[in-house]
Protein backbone atom coordinates (compact mmCIF):
# COMPACT_ATOMS: atom_id res chain seq x y z
CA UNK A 1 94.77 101.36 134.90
CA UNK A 2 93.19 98.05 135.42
CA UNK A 3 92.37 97.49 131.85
CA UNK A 4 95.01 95.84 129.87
CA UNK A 5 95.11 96.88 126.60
CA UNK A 6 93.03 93.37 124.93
CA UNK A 7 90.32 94.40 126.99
CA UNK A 8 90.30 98.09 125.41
CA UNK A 9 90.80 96.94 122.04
CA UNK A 10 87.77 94.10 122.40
CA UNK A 11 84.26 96.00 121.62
CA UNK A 12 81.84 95.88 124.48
CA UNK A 13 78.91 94.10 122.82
CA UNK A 14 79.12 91.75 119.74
CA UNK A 15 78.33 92.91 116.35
CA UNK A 16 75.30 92.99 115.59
CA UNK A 17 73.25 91.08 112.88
CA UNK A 18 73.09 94.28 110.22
CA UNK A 19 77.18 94.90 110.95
CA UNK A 20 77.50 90.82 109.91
CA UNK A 21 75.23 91.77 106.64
CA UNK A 22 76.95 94.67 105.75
CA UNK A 23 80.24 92.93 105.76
CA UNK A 24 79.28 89.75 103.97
CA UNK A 25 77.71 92.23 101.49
CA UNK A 26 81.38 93.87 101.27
CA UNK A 27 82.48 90.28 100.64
CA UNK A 28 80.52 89.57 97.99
CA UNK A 29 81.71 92.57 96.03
CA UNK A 30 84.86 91.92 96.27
CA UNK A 31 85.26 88.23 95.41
CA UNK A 32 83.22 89.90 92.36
CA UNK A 33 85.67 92.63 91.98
CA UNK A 34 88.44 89.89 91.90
CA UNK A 35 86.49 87.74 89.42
CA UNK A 36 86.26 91.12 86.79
CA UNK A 37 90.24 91.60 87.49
CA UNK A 38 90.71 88.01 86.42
CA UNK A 39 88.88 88.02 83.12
CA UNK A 40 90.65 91.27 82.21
CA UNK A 41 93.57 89.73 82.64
CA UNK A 42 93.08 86.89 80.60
CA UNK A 43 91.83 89.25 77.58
């Protein structure tokens, strides 16, 4: 029980360049997403 429970909830290597990608991909679509919610709303 040396582990505290910030070391167990850290992951054990960084992400990696493709997980960084993916996400900024899931980014994009959403400030789109937002952007399509906005002009419907105006209309």
């Amino acid at each position: 029980m040396s582990e505290s429970a910030s070391d167990q909830a850290k992951p054990k290597s960084p992400r990696s360049d493709t997980d960084r990608d993916i996400f900024a991909q899931i980014e994009r679509w959403m400030a789109l997403i937002r952007e399509i919610c906005l002009e419907q709303a105006k209309a």
